[in-house]
N, C-alpha and C. Protein backbone atom coordinates (compact mmCIF):
# COMPACT_ATOMS: atom_id res chain seq x y z
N UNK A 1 48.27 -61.35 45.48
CA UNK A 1 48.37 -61.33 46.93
C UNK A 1 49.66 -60.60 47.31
N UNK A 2 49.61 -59.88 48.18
CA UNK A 2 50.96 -59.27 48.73
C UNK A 2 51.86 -59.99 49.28
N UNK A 3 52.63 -59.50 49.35
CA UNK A 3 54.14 -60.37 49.44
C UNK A 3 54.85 -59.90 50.95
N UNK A 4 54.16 -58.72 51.36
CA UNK A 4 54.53 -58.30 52.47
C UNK A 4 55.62 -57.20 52.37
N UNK A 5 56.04 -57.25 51.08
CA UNK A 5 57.11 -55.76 50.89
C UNK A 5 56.19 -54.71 50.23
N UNK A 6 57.24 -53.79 50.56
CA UNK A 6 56.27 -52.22 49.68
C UNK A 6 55.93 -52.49 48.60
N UNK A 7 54.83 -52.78 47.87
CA UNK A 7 54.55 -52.78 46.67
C UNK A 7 53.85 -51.53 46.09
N UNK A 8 53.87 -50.74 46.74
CA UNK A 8 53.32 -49.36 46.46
C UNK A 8 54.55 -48.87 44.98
N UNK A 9 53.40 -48.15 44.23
CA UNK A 9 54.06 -48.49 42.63
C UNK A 9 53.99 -46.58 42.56
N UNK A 10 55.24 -45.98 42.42
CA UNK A 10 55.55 -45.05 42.21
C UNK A 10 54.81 -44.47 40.92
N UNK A 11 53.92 -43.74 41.01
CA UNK A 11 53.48 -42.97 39.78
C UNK A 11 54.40 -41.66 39.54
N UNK A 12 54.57 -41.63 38.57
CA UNK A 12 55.37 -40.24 38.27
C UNK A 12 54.29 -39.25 38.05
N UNK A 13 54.98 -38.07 38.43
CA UNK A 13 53.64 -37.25 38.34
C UNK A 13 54.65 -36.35 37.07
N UNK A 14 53.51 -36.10 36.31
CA UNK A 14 53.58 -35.46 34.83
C UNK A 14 53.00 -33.81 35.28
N UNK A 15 54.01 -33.15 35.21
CA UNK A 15 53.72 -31.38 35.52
C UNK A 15 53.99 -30.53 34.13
N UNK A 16 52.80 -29.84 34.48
CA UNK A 16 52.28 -29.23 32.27
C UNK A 16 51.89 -28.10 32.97
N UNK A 17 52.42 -26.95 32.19
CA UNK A 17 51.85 -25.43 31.95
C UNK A 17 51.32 -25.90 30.70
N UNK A 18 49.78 -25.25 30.83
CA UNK A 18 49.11 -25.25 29.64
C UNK A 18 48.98 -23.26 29.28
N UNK A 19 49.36 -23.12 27.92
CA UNK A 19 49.29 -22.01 26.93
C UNK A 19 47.59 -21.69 27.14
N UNK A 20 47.36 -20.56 26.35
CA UNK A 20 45.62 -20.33 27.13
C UNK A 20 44.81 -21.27 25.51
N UNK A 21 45.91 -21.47 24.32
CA UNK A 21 44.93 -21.34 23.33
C UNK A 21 44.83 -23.38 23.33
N UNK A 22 45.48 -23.75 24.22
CA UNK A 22 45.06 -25.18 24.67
C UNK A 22 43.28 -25.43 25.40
N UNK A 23 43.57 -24.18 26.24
CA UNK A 23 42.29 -24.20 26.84
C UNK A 23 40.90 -23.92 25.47
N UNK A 24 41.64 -23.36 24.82
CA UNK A 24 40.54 -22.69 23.97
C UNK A 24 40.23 -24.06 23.17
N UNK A 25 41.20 -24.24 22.39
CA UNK A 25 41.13 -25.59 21.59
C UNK A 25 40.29 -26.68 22.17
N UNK A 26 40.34 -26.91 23.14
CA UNK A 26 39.87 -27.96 24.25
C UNK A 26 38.47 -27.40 24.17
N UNK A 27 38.01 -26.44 24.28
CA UNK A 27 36.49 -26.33 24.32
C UNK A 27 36.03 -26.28 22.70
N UNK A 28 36.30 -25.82 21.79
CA UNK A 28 36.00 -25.70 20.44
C UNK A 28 36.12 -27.09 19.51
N UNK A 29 36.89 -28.48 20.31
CA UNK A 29 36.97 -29.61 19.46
C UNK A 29 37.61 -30.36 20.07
N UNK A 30 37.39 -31.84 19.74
CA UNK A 30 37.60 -32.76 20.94
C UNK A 30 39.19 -33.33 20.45
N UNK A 31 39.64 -32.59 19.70
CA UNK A 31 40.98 -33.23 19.77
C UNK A 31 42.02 -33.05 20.49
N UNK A 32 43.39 -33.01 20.28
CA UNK A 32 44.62 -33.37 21.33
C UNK A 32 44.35 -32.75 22.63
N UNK A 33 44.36 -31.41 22.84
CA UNK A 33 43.89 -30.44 23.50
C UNK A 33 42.81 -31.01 24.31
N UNK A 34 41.73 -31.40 24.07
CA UNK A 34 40.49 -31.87 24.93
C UNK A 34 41.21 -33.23 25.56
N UNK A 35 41.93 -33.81 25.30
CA UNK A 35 42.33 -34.93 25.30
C UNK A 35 43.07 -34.56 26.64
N UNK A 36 43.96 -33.70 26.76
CA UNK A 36 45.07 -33.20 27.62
C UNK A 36 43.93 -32.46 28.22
N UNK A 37 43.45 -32.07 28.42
CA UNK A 37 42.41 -31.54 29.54
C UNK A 37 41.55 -31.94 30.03
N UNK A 38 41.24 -33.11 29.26
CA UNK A 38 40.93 -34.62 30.41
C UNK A 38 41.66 -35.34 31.35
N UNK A 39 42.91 -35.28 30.90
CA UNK A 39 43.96 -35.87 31.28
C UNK A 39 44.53 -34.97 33.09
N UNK A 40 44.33 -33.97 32.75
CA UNK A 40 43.94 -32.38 34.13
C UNK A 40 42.85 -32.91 35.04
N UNK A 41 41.60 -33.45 34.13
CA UNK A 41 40.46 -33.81 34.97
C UNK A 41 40.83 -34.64 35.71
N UNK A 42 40.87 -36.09 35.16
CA UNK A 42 41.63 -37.36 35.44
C UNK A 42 42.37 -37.02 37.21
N UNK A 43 43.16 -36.05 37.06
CA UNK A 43 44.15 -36.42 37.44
C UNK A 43 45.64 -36.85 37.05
N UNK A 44 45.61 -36.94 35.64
CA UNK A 44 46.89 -38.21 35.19
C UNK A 44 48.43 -37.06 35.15
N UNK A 45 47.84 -35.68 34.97
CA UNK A 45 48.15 -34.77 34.57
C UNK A 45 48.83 -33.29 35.51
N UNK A 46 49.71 -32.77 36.22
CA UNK A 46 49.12 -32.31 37.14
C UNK A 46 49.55 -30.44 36.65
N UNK A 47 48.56 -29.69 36.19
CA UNK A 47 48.39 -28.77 36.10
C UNK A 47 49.53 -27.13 36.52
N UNK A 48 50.23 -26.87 36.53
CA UNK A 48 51.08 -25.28 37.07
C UNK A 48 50.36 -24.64 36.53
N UNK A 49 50.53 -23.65 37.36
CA UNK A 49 49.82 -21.77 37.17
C UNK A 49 50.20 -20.88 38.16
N UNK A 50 50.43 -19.69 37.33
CA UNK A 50 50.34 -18.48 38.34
C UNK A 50 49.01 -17.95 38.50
N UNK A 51 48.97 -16.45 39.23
CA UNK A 51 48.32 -16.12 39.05
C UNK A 51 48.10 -14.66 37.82
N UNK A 52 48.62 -14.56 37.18
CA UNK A 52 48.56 -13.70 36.14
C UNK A 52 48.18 -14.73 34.88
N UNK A 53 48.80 -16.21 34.68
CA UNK A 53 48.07 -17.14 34.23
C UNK A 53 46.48 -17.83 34.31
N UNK A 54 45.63 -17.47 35.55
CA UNK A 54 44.59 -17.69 35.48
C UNK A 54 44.24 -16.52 34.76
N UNK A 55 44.36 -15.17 35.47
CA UNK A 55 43.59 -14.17 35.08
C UNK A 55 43.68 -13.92 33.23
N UNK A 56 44.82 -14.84 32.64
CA UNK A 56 44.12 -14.55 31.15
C UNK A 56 43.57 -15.42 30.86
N UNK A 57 43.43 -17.38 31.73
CA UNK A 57 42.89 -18.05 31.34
C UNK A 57 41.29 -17.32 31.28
N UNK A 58 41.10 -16.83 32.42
CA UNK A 58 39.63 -16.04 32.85
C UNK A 58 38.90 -14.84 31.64
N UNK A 59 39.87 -14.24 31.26
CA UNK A 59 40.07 -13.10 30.03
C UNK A 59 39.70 -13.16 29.16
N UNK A 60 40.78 -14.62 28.51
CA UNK A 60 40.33 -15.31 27.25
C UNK A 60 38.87 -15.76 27.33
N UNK A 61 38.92 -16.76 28.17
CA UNK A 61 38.05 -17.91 27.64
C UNK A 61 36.41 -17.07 27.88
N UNK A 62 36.37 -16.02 28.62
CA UNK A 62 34.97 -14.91 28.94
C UNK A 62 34.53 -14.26 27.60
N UNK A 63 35.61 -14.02 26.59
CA UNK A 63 35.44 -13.22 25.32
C UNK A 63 34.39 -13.58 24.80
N UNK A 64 33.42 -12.98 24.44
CA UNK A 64 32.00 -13.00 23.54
C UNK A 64 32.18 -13.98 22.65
N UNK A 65 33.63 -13.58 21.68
CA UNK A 65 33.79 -13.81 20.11
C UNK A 65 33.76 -15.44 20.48
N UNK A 66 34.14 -16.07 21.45
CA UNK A 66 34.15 -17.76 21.51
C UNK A 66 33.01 -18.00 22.14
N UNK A 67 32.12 -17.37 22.82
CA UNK A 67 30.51 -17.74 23.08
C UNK A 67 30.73 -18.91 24.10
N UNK A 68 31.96 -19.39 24.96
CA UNK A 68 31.90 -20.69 25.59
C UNK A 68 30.76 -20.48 26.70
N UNK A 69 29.91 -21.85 27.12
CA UNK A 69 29.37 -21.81 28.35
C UNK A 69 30.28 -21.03 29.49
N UNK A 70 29.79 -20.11 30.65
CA UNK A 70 30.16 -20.26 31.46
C UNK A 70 30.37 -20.82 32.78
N UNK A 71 29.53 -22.00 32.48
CA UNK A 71 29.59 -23.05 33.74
C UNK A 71 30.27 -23.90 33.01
N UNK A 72 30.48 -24.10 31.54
CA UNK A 72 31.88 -24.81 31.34
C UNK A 72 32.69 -24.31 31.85
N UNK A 73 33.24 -23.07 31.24
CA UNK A 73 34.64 -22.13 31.82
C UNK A 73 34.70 -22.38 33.07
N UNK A 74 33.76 -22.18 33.68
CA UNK A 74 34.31 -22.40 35.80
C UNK A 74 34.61 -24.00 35.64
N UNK A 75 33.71 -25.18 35.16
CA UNK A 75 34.04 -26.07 35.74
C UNK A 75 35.53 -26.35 34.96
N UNK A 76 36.06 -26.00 33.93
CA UNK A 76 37.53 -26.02 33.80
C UNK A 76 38.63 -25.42 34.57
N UNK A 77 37.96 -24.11 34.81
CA UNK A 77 38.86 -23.24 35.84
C UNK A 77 39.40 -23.90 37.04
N UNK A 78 37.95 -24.30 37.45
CA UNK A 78 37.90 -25.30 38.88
C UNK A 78 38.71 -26.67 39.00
N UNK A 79 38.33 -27.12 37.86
CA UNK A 79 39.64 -28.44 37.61
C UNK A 79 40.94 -28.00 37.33
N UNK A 80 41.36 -26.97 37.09
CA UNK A 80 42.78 -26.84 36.87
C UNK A 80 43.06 -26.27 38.23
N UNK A 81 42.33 -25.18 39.18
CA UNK A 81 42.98 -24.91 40.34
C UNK A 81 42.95 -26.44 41.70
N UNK A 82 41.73 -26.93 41.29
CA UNK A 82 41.87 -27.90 42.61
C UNK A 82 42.66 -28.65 42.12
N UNK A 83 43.44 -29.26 40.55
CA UNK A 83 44.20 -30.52 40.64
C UNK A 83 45.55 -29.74 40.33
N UNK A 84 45.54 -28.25 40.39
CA UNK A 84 47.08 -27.91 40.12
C UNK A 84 47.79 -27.54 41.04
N UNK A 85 49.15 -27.01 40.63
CA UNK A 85 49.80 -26.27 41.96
C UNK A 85 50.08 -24.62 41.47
N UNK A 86 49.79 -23.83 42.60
CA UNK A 86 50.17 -22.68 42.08
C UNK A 86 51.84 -22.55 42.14
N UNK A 87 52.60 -21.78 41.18
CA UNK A 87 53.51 -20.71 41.55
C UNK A 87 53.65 -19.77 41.44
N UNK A 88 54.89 -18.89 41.54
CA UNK A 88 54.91 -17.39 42.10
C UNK A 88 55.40 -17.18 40.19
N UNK A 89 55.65 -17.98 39.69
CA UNK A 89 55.91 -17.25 37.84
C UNK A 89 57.13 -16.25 37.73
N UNK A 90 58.45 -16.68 38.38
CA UNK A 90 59.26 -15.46 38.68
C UNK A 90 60.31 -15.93 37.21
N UNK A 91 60.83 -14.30 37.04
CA UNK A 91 61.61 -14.63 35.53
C UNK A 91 63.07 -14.88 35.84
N UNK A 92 62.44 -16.63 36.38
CA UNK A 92 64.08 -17.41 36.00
C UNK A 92 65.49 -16.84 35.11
N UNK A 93 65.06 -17.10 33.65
CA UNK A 93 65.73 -17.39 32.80
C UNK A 93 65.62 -16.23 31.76
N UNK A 94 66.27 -14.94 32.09
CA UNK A 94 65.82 -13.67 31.65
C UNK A 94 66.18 -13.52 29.63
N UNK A 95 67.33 -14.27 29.59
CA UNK A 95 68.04 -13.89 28.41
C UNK A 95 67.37 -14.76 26.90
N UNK A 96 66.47 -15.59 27.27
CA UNK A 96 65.53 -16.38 26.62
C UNK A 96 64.45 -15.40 26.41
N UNK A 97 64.49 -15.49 24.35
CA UNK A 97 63.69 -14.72 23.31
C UNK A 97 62.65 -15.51 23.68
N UNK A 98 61.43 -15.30 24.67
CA UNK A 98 60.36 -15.24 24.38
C UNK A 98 59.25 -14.36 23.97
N UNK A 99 57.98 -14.72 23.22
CA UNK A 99 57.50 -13.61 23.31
C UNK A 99 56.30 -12.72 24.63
N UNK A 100 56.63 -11.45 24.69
CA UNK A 100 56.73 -10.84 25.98
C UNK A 100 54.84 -11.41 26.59
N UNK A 101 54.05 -11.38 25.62
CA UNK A 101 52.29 -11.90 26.47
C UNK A 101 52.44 -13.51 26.38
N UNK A 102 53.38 -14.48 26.14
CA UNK A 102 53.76 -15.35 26.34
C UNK A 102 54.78 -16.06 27.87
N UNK A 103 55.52 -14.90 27.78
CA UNK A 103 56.23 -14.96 28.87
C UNK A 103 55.50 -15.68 30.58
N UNK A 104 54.53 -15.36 30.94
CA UNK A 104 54.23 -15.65 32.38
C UNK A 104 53.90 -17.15 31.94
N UNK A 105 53.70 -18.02 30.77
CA UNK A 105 53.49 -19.56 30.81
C UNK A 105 55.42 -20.08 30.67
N UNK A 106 55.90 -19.40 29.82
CA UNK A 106 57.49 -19.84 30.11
C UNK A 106 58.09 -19.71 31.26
N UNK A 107 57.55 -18.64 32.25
CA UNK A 107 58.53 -18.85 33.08
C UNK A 107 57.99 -19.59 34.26
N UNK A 108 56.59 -20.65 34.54
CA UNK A 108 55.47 -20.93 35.22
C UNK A 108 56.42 -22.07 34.80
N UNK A 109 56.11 -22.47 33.70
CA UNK A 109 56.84 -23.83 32.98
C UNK A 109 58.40 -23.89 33.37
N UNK A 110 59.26 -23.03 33.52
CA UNK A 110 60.91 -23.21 34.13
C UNK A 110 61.01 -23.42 35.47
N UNK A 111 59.96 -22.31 36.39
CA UNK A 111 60.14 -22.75 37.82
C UNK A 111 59.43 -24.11 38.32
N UNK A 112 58.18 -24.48 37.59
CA UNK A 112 57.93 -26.08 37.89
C UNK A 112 58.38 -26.82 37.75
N UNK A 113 59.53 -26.78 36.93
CA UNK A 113 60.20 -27.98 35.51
C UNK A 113 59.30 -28.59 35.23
N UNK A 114 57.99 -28.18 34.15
CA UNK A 114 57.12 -28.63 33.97
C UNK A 114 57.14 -28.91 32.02
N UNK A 115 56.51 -29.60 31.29
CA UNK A 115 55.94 -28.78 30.24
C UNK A 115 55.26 -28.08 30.16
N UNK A 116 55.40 -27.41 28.71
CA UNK A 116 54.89 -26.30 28.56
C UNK A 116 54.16 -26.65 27.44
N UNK A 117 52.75 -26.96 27.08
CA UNK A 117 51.86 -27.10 25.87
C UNK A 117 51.32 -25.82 25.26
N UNK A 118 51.63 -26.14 24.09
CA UNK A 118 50.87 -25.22 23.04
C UNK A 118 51.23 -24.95 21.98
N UNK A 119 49.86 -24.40 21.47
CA UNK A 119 49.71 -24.38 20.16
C UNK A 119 50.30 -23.53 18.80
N UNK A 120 51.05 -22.62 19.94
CA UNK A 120 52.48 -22.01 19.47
C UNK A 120 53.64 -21.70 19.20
N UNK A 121 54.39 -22.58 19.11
CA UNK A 121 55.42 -23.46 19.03
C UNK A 121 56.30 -21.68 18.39
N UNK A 122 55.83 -21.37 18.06
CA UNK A 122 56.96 -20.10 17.38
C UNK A 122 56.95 -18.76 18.72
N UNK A 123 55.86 -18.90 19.40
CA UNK A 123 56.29 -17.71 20.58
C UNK A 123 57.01 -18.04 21.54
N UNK A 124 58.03 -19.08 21.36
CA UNK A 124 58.60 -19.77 22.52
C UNK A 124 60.02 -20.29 21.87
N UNK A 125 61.07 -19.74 22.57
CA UNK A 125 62.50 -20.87 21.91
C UNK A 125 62.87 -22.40 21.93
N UNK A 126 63.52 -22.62 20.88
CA UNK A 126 63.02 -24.30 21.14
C UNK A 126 64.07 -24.91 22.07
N UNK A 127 63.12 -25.56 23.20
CA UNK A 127 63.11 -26.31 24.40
C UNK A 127 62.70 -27.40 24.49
N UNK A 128 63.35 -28.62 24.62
CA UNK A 128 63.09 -29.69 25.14
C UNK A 128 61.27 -29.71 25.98
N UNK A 129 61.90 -29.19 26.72
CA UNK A 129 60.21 -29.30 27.78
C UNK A 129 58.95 -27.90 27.06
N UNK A 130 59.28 -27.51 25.79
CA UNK A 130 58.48 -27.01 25.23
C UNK A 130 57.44 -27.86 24.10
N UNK A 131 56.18 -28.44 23.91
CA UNK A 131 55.75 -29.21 23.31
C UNK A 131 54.50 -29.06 22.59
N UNK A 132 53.74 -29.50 21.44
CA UNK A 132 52.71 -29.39 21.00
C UNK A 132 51.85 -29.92 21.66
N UNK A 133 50.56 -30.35 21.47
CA UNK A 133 49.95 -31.12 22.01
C UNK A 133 50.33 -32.66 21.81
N UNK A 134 49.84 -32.61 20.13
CA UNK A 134 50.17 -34.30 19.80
C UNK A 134 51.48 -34.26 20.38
N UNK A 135 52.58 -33.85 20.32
CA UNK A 135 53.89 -34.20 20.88
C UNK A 135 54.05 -34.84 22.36
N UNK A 136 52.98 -33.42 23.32
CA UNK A 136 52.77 -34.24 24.06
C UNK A 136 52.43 -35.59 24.67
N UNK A 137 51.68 -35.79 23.53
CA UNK A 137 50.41 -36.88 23.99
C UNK A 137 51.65 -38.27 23.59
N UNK A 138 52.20 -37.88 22.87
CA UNK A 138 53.28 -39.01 22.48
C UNK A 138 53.83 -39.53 23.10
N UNK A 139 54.63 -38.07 24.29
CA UNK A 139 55.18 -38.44 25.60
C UNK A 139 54.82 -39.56 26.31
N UNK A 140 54.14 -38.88 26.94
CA UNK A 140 53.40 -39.71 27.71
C UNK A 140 52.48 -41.55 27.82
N UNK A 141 52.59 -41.21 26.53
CA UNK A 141 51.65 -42.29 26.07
C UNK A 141 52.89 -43.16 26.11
N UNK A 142 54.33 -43.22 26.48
CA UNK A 142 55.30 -44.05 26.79
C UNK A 142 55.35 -44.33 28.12
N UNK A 143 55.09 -43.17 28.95
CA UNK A 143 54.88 -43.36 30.18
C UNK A 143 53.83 -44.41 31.12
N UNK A 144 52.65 -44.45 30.65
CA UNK A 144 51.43 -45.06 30.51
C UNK A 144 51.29 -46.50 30.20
């Protein structure tokens, strides 16, 4: 029963640039990756992107060689734009060795202060808010 004070319970909201080969992973096998892109569905999760970031999510995931549904691909597309936020992807943090077709998720991930997931842990300098999946999932799963 309420007590008559704010009991409204602060959720933290959890902000993730996802890498494209998360997306990929996520459709090819139900592990960490699918897991974290449920977590997008959900809600629990809340998605950054630019737009040079969709257009390779769109790129990638269209390629023949992975054969994905494409009414999967939209309905993922669609869950990451309606539960995310866009930004403008501007290069913050210029003097940071990333690598250069990597770059628009690092710098998506600096102007959100978001994480940054993926499955490439070597195209990226090591950063705190840079994470694997399972790493991720570790996070959070404290949060929770």
């Amino acid at each position: 029963m309420p007590s008559g004070k704010n009991e409204k319970v602060k959720q933290k909201v959890i902000k993730v640039v996802l890498d494209t080969n998360i997306l990929v992973s996520s459709l090819l096998t139900s592990g960490p990756p699918a897991v974290i892109v449920d977590l997008v569905a959900d809600g629990k999760i809340v998605p950054f992107y630019s737009n040079p970031i969709l257009q390779e999510y769109w790129e990638v995931l269209s390629r023949k060689k992975f054969g994905f549904d494409s009414v999967q691909v939209t309905r993922l597309m669609d869950d990451i734009v309606k539960t995310g936020i866009a930004v403008e992807g501007k290069q913050l943090n210029k003097n940071k060795k990333v690598n250069q077709d990597d770059r628009i998720f690092y710098d998506a991930a600096v102007e959100a202060k978001a994480y940054l997931i993926t499955g490439n842990m070597k195209h990226f300098p090591k950063e705190s808010f840079i994470t694997t999946p399972v790493q991720f999932l570790t996070i959070i799963a404290k949060l929770y």
